[in-house]
N, C-alpha and C. Protein backbone atom coordinates (compact mmCIF):
# COMPACT_ATOMS: atom_id res chain seq x y z
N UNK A 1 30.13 49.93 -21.67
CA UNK A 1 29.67 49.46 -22.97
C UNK A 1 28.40 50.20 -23.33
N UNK A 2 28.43 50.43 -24.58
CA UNK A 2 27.05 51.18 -25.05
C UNK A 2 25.90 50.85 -25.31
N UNK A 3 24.44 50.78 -24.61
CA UNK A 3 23.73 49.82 -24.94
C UNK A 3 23.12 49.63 -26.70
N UNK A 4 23.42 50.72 -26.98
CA UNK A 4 23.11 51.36 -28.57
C UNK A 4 23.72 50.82 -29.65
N UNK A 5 24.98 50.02 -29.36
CA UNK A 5 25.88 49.85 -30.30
C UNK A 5 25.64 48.18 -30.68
N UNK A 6 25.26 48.01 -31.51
CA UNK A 6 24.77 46.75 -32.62
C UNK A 6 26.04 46.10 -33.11
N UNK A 7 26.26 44.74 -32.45
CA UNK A 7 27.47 43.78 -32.98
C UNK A 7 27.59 44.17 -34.25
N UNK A 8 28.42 43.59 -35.07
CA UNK A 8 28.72 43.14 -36.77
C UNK A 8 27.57 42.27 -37.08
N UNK A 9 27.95 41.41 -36.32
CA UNK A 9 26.70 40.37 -36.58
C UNK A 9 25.48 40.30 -36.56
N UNK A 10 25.00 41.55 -36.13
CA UNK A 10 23.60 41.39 -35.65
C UNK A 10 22.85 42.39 -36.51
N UNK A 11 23.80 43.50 -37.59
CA UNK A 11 23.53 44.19 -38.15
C UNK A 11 22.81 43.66 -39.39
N UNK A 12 21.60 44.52 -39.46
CA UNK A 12 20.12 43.99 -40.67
C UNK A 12 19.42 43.17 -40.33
N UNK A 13 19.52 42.46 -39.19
CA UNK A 13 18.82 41.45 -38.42
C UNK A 13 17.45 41.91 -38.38
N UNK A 14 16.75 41.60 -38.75
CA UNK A 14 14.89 42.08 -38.15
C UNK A 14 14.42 40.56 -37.41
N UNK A 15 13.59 40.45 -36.50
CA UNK A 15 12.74 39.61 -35.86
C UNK A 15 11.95 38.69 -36.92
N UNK A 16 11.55 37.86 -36.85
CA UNK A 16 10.71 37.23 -37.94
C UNK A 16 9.13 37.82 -37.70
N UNK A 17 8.31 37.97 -38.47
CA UNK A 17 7.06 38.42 -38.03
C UNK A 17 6.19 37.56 -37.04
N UNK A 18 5.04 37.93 -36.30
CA UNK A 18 4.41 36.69 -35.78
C UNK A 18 3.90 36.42 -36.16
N UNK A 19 3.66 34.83 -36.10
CA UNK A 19 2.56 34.10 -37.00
C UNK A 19 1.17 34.44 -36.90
N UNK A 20 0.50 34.14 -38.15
CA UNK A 20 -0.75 34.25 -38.28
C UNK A 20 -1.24 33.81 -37.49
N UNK A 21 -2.50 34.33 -36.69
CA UNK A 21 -3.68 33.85 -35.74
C UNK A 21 -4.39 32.44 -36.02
N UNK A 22 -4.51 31.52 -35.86
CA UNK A 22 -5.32 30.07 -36.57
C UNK A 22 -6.60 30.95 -36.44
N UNK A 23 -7.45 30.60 -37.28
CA UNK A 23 -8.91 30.90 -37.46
C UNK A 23 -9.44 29.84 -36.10
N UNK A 24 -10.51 30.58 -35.48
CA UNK A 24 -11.60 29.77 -34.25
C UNK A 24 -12.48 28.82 -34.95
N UNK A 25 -12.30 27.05 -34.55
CA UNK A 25 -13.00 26.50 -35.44
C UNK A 25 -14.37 26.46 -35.12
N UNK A 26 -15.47 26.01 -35.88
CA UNK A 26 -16.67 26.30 -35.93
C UNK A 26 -17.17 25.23 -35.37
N UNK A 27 -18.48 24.80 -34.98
CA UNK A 27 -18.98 23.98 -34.57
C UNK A 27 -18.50 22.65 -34.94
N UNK A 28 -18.61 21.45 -34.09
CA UNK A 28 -18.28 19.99 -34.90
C UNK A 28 -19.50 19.62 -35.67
N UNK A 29 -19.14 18.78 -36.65
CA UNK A 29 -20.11 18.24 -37.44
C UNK A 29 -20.70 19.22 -38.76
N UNK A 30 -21.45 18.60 -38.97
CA UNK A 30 -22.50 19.61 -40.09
C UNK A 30 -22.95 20.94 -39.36
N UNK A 31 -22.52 21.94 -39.76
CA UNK A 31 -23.43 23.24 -39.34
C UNK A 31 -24.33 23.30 -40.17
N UNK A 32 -24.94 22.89 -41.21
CA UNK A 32 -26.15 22.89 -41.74
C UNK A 32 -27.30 21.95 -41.13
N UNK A 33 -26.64 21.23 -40.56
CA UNK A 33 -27.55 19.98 -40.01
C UNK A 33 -28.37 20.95 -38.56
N UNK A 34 -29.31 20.89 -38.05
CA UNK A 34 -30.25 21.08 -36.78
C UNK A 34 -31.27 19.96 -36.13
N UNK A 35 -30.72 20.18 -35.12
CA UNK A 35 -32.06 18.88 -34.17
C UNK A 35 -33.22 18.81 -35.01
N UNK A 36 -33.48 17.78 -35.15
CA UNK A 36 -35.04 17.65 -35.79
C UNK A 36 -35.05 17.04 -37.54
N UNK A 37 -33.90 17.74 -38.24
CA UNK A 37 -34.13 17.62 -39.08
C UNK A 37 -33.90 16.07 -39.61
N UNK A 38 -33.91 15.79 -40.94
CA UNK A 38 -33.48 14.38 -41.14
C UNK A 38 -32.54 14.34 -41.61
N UNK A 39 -31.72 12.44 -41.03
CA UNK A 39 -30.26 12.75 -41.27
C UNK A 39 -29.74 12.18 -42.37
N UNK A 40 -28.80 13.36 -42.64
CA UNK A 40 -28.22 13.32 -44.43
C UNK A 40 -26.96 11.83 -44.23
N UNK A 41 -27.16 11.13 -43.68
CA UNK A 41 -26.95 9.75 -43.60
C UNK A 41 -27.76 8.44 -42.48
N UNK A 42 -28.56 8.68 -43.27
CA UNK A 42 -29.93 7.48 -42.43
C UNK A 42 -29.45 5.98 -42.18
N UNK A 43 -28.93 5.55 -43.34
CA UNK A 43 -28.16 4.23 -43.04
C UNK A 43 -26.79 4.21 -42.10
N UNK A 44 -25.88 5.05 -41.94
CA UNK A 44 -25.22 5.27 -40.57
C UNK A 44 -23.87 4.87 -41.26
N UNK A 45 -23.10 4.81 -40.46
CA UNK A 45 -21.82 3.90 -41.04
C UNK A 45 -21.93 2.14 -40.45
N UNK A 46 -21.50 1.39 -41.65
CA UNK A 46 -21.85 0.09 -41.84
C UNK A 46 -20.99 -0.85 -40.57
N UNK A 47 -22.02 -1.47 -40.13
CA UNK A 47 -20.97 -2.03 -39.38
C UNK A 47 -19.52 -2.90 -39.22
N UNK A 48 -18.81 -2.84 -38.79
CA UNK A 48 -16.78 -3.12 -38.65
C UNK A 48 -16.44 -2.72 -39.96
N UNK A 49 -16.89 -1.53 -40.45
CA UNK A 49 -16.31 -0.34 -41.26
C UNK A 49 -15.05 0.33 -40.75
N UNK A 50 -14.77 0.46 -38.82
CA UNK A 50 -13.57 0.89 -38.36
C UNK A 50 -12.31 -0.22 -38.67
N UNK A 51 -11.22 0.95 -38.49
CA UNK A 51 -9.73 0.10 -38.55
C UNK A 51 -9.95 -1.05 -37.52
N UNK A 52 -10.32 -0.33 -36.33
CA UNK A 52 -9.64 -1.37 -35.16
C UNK A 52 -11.08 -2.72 -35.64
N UNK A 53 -12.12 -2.83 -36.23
CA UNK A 53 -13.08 -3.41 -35.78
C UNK A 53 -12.61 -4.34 -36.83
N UNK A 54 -11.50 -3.87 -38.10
CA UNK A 54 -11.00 -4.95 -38.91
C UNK A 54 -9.85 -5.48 -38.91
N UNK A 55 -8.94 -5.09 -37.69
CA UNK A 55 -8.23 -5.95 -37.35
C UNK A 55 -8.71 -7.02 -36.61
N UNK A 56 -9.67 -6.28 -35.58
CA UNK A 56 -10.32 -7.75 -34.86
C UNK A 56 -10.20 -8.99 -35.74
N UNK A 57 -11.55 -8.81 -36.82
CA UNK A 57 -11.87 -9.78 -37.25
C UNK A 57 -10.61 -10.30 -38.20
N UNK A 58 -9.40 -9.46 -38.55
CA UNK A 58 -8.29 -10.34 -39.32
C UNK A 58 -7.78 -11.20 -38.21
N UNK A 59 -7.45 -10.85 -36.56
CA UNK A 59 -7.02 -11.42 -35.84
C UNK A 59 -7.82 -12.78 -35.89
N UNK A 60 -9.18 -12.60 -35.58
CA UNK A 60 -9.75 -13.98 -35.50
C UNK A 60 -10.27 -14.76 -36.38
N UNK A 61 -9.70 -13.96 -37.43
CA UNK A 61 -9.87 -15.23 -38.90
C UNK A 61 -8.07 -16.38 -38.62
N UNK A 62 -7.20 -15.29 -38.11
CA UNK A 62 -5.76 -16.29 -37.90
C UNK A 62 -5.73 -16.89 -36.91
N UNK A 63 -6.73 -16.17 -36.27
CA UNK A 63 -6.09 -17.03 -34.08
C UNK A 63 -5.68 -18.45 -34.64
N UNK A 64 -6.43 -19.53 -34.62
CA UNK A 64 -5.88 -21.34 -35.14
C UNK A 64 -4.28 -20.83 -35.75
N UNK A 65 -4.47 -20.58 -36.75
CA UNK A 65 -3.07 -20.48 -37.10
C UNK A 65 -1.86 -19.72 -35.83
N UNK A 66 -2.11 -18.96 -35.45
CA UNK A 66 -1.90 -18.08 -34.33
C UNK A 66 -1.24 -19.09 -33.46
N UNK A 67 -2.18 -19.54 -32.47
CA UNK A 67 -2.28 -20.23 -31.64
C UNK A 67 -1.27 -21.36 -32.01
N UNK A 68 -1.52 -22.11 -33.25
CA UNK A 68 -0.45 -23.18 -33.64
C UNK A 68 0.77 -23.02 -33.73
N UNK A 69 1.08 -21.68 -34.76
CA UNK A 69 2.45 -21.76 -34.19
C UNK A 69 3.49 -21.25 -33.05
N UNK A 70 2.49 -20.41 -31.92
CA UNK A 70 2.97 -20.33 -30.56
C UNK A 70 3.34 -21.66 -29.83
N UNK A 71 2.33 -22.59 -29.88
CA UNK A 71 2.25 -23.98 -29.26
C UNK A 71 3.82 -24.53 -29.85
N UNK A 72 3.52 -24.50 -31.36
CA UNK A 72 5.04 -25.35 -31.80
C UNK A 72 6.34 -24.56 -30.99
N UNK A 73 6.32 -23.06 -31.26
CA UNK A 73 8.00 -22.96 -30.65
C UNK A 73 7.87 -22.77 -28.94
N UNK A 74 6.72 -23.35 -28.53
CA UNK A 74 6.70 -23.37 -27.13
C UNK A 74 7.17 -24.91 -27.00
N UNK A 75 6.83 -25.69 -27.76
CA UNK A 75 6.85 -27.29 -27.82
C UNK A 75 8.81 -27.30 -28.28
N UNK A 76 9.07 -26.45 -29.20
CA UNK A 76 10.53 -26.45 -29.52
C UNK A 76 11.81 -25.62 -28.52
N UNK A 77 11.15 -25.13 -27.11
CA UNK A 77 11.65 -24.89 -26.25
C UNK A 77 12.01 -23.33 -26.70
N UNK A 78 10.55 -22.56 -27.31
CA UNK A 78 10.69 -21.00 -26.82
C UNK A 78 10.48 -20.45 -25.69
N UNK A 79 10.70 -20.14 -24.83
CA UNK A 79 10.60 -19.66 -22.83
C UNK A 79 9.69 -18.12 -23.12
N UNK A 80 9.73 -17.35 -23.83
CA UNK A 80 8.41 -16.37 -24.07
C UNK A 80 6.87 -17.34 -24.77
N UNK A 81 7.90 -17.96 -25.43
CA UNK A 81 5.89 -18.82 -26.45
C UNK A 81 5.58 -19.59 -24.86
N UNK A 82 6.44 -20.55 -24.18
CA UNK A 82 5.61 -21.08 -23.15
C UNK A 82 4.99 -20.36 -22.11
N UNK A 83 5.99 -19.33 -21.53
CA UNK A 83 5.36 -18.34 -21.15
C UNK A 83 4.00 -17.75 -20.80
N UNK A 84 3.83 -17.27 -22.28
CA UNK A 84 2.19 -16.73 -22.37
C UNK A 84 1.39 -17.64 -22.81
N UNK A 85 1.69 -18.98 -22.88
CA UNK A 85 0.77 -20.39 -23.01
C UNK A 85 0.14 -20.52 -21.07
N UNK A 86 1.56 -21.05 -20.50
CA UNK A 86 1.14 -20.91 -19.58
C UNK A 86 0.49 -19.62 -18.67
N UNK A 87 0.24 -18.54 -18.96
CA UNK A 87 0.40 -17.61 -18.27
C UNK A 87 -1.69 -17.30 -18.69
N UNK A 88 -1.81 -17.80 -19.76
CA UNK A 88 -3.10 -18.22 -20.02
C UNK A 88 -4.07 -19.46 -19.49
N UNK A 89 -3.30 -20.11 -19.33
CA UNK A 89 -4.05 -21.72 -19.05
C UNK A 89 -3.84 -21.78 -17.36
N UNK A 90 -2.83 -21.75 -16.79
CA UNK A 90 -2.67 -21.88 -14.93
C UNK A 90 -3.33 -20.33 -14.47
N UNK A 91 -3.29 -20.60 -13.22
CA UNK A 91 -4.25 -19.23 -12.82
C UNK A 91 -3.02 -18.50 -12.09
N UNK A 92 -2.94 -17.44 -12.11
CA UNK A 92 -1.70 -16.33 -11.06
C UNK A 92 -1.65 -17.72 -9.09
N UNK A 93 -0.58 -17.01 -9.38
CA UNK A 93 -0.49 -17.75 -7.16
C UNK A 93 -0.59 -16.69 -6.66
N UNK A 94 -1.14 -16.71 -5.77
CA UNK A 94 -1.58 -15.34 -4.52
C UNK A 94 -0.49 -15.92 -3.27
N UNK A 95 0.09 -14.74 -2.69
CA UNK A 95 0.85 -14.60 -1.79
C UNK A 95 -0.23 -14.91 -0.45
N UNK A 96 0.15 -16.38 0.07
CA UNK A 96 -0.38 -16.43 1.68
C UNK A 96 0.36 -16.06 2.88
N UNK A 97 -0.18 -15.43 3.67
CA UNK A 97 0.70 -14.80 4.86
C UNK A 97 0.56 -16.60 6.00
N UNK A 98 1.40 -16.97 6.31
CA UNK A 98 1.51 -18.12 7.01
C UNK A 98 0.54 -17.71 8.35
N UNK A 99 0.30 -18.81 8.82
CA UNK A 99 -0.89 -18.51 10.38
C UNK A 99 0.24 -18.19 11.42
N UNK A 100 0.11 -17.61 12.09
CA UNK A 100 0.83 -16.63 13.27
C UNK A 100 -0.01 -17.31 14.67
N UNK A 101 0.70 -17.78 15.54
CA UNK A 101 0.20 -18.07 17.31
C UNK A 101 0.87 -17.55 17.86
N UNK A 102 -0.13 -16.37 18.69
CA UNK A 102 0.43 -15.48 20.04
C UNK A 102 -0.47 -15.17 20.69
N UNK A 103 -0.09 -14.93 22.08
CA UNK A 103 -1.45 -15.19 23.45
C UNK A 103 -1.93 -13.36 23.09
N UNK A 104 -3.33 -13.55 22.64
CA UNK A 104 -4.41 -13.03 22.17
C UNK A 104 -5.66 -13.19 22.99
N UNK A 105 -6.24 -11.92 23.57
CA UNK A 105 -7.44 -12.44 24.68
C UNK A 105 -8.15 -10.76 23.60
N UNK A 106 -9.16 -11.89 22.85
CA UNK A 106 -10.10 -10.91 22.45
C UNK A 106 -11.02 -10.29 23.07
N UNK A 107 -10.93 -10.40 23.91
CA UNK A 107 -12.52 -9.70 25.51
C UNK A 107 -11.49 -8.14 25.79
N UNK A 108 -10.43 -8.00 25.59
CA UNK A 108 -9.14 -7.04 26.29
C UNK A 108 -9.56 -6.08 25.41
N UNK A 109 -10.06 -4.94 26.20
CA UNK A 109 -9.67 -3.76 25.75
C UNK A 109 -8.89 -3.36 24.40
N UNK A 110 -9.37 -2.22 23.53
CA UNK A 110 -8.44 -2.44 22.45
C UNK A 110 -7.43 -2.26 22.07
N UNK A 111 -6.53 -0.98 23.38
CA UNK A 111 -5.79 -0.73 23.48
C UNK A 111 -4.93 -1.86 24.06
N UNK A 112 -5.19 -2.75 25.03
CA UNK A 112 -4.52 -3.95 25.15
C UNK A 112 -4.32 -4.60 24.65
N UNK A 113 -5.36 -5.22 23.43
CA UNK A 113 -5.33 -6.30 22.07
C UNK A 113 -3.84 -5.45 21.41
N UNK A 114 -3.79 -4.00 21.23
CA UNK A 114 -2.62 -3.95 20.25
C UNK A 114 -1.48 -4.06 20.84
N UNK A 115 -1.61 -3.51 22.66
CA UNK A 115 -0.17 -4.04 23.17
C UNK A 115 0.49 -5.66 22.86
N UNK A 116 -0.75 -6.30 23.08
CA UNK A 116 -0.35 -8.08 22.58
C UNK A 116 0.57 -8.36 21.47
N UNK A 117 -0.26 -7.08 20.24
CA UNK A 117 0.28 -7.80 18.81
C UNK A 117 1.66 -6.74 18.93
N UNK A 118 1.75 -5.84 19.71
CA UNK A 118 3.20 -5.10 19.72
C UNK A 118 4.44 -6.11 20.12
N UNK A 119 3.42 -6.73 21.37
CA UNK A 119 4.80 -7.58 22.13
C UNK A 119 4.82 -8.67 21.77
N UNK A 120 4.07 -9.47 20.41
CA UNK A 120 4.66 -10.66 19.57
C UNK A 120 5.39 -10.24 18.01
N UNK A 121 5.01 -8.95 17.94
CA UNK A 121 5.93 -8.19 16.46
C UNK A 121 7.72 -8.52 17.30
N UNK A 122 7.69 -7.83 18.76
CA UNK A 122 9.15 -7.45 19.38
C UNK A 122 9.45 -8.69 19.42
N UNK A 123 9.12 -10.18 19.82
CA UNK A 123 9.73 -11.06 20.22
C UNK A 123 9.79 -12.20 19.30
N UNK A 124 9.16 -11.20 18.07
CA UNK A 124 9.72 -12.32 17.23
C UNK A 124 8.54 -13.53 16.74
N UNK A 125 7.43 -13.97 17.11
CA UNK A 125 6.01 -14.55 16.88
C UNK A 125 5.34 -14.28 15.49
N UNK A 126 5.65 -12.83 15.75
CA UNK A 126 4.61 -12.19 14.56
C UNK A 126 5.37 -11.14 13.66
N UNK A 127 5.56 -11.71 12.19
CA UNK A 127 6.19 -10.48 11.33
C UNK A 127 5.42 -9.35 11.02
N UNK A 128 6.18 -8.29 11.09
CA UNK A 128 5.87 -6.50 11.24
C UNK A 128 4.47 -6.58 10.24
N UNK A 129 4.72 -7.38 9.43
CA UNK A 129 3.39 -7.16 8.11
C UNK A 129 2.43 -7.39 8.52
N UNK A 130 2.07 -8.75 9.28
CA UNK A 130 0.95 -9.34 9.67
C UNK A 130 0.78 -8.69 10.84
N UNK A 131 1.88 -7.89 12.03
CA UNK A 131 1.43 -7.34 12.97
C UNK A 131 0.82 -6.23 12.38
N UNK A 132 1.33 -5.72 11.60
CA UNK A 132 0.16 -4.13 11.07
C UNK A 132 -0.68 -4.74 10.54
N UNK A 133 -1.70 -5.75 9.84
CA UNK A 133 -2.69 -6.00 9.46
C UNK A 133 -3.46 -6.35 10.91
N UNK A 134 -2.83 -6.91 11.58
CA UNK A 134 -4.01 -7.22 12.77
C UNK A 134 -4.18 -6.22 13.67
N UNK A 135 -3.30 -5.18 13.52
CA UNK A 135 -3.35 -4.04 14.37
C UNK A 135 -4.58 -3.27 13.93
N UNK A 136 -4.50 -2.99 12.25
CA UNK A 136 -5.78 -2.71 11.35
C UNK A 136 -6.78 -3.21 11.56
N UNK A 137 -7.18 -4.39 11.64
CA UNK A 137 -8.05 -5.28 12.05
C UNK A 137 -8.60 -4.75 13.37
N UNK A 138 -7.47 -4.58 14.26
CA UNK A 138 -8.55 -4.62 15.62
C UNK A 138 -8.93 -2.97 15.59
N UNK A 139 -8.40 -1.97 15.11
CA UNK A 139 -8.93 -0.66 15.39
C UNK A 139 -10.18 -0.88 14.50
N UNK A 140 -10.76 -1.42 13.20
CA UNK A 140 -11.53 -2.16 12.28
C UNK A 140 -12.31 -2.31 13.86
N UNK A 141 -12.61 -3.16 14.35
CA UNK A 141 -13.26 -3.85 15.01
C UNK A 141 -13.57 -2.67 16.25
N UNK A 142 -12.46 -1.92 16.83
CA UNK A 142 -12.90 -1.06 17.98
C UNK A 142 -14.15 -0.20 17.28
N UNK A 143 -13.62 0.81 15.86
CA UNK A 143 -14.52 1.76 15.35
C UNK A 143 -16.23 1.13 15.49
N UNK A 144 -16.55 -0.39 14.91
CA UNK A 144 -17.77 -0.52 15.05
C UNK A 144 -18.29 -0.83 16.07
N UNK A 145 -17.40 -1.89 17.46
CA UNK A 145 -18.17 -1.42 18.48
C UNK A 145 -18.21 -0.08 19.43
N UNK A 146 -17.56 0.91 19.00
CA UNK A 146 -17.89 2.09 19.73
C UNK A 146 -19.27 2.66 18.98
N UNK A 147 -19.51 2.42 17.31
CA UNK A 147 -20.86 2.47 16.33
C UNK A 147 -21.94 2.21 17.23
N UNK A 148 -21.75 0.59 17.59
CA UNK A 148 -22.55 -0.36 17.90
C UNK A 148 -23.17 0.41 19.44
N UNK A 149 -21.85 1.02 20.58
CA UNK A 149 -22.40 1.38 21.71
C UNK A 149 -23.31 2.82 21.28
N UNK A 150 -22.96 4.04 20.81
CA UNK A 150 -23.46 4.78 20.10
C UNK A 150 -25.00 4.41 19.81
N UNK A 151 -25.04 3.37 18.95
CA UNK A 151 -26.61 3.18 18.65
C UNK A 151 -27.36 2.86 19.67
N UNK A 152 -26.55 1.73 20.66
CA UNK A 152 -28.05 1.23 21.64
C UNK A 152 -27.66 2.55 22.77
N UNK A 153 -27.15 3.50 22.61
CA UNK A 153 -27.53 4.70 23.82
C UNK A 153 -28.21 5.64 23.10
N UNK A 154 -28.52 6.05 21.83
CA UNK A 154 -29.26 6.74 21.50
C UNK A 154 -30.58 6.15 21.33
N UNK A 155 -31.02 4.73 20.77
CA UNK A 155 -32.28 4.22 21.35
C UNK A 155 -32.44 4.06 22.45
N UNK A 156 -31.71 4.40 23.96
CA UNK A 156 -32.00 4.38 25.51
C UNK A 156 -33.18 5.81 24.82
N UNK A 157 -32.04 6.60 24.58
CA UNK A 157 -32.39 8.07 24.99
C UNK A 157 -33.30 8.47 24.26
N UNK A 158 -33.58 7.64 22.91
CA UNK A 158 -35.00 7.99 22.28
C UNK A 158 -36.49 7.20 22.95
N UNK A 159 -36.30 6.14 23.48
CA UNK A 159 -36.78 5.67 24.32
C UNK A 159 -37.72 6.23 25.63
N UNK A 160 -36.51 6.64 25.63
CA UNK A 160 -36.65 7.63 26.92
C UNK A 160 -37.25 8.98 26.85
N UNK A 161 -37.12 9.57 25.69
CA UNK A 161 -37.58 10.86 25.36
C UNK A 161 -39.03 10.59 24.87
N UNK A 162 -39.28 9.20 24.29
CA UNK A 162 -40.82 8.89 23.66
C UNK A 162 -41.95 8.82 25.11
N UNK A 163 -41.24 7.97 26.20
CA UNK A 163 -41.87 7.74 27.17
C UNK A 163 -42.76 9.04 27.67
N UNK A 164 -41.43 9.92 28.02
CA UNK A 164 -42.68 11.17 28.54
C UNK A 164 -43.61 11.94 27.45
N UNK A 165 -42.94 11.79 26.55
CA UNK A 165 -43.83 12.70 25.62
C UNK A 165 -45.26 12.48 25.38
């Protein structure tokens, strides 16, 4: 095939030109305006002059009305109006993890504390969730007393370094 040879269809075809460049816009605001000078609006814009700042206040010129007739088709058995009645007035329920008993000897090593909570996850004592939170917990607890040993051996050794000096 010839690479030269131009369908039927494609014959007089030109490309469309490319579009014009957008002009680079100029500074925001007044370019006549400069620090210092005085401003060519001293009184400012008036206050809840914005959209949103006048819906506010249309909202809370209706809330009563608002409010009333949510209450009625919550009272006439609407399940969205009671809904967000209740969903306003009762407070959320927080998920409690139930209390867990398994032979736990907090003096044990920390690597032993997690064998404990391994071998009440396996037998069934302790669910996988609450075993990974207390597993968290006790490495929680190893990191600061290894902190804790850390500090009182470097006051030995500053101690110790003050003495002879």
């Amino acid at each position: 095939m010839d690479p030269n040879l131009t369908p039927p269809w494609r014959q007089g075809w030109e490309p469309a030109p490319p579009p014009e460049p957008k002009p680079t816009p100029g500074p925001p605001g007044n370019p006549k305006w400069v620090k210092g000078m005085k401003s060519p609006n001293p009184a400012g814009r008036p206050p809840g002059s914005t959209a949103q700042s006048k819906l506010v206040q249309r909202m809370l010129e209706n809330a009563d009305g608002i409010l009333d007739v949510i209450i009625e088709k919550a009272l006439a058995g609407d399940s969205n109006s009671a809904s967000l009645i209740l969903s306003r007035v009762t407070p959320s329920l927080k998920a409690v993890a139930r209390p867990v008993e398994f032979d736990f000897d907090p003096e044990a090593p920390v690597s032993r504390q997690v064998e404990m909570v391994i071998a009440a996850i396996a037998d069934g004592s302790v669910p996988a969730d609450i075993g990974r939170q207390v597993i968290d917990a006790i490495s929680n607890l190893g990191s600061m007393r290894i902190q804790e040993d850390l500090e009182a051996r470097i006051a030995v050794l500053e101690a110790a370094s003050g003495a002879r000096a």
